[in-house]
Protein backbone atom coordinates (compact mmCIF):
# COMPACT_ATOMS: atom_id res chain seq x y z
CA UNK A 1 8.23 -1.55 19.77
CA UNK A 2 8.03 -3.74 16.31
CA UNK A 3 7.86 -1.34 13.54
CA UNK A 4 6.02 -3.14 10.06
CA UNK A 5 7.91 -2.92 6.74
CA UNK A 6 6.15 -3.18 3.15
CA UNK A 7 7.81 -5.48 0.93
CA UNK A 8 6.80 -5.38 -2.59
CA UNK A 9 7.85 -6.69 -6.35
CA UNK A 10 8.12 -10.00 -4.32
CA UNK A 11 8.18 -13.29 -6.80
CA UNK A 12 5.22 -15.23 -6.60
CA UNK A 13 6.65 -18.35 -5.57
CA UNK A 14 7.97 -16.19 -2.15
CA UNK A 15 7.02 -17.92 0.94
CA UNK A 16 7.00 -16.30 4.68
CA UNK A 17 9.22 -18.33 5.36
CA UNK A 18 11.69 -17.06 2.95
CA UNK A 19 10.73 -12.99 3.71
CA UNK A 20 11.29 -14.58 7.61
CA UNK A 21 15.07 -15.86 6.55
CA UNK A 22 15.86 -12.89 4.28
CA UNK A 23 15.06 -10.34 6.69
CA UNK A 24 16.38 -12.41 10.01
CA UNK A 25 20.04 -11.17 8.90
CA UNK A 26 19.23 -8.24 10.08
CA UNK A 27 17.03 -8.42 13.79
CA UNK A 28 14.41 -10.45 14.83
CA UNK A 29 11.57 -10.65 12.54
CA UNK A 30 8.14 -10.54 14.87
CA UNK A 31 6.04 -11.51 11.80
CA UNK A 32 6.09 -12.42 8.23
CA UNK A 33 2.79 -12.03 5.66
CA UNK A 34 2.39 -12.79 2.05
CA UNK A 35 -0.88 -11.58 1.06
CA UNK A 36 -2.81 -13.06 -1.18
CA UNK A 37 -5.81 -12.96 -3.25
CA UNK A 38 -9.44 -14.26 -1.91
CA UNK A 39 -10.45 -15.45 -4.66
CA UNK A 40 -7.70 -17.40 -6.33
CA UNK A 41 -5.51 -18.04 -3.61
CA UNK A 42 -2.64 -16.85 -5.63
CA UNK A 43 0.46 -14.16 -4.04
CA UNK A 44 -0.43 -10.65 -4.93
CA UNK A 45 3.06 -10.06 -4.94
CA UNK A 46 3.35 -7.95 -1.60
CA UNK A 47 3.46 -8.57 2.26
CA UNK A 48 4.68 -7.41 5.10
CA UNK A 49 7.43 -8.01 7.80
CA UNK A 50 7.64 -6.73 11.27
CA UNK A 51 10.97 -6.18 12.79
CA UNK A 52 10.95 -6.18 16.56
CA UNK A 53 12.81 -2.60 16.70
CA UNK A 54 13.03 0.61 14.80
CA UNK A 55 16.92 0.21 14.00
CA UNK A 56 16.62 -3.33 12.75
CA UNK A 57 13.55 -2.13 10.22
CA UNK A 58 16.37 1.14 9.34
CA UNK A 59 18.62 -1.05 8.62
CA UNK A 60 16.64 -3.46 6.79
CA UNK A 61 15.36 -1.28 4.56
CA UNK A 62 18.50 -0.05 3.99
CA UNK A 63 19.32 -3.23 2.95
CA UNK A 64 16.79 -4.73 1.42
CA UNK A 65 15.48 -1.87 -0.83
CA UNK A 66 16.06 -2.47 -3.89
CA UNK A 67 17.69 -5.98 -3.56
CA UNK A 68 16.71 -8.64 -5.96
CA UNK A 69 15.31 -11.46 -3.80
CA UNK A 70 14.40 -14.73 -6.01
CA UNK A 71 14.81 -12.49 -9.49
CA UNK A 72 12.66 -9.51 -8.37
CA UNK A 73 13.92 -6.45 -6.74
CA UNK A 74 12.33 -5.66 -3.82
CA UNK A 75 10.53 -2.35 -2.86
CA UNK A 76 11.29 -2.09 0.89
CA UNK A 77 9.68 0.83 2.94
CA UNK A 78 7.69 1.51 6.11
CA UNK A 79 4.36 0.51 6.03
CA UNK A 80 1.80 3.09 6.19
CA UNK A 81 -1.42 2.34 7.81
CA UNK A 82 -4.55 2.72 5.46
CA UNK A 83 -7.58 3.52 6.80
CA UNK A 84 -10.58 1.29 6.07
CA UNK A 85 -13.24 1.68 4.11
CA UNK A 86 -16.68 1.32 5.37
CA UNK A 87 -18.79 -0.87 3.52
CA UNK A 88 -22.14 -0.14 2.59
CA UNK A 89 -24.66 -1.62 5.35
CA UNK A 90 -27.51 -3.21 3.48
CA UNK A 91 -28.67 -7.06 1.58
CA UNK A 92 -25.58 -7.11 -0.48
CA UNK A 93 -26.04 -7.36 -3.97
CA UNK A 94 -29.00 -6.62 -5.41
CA UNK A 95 -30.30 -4.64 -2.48
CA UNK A 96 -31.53 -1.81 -4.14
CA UNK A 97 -34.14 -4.34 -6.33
């Protein structure tokens, strides 16, 4: 079962495809996101890898954490799923007018 990793302090210039290559060394990488901001487009400086078993994500955290990666070193843990928030039903903004 592929277990998701969060990678943050990540350069802004970081592209999946170099999170994909950096953490390949160490299993097979399921998936690769950068995530980025809506309204700029720009990297928020975190994403998130999925390594297709739990002792390739052990050992690339192990790795990884705290490794500088394109002059940033990286915060490497396992993700932790956060629940969502509900948004308020209604018109949107100015609903309440």
């Amino acid at each position: 079962m592929a277990k998701k990793l969060y990678v943050g302090n990540l350069s802004y210039n970081t592209t999946e495809d170099g999170l994909r290559n950096l953490f390949g060394s160490y299993g097979t990488v399921a998936s690769a996101k950068i995530i980025f901001d809506r309204e700029t487009g720009n990297s928020k400086g975190f994403g998130f890898i999925e390594m297709s078993t739990d002792e390739e994500a052990a050992k690339a955290i192990a790795e990884t954490n705290g490794h500088e990666f394109e002059g940033r070193q990286l915060r490497v843990n396992e993700a932790m799923d956060k629940p969502r928030r509900d948004r308020p039903s209604g018109g949107g903004y100015g609903s309440n007018w």
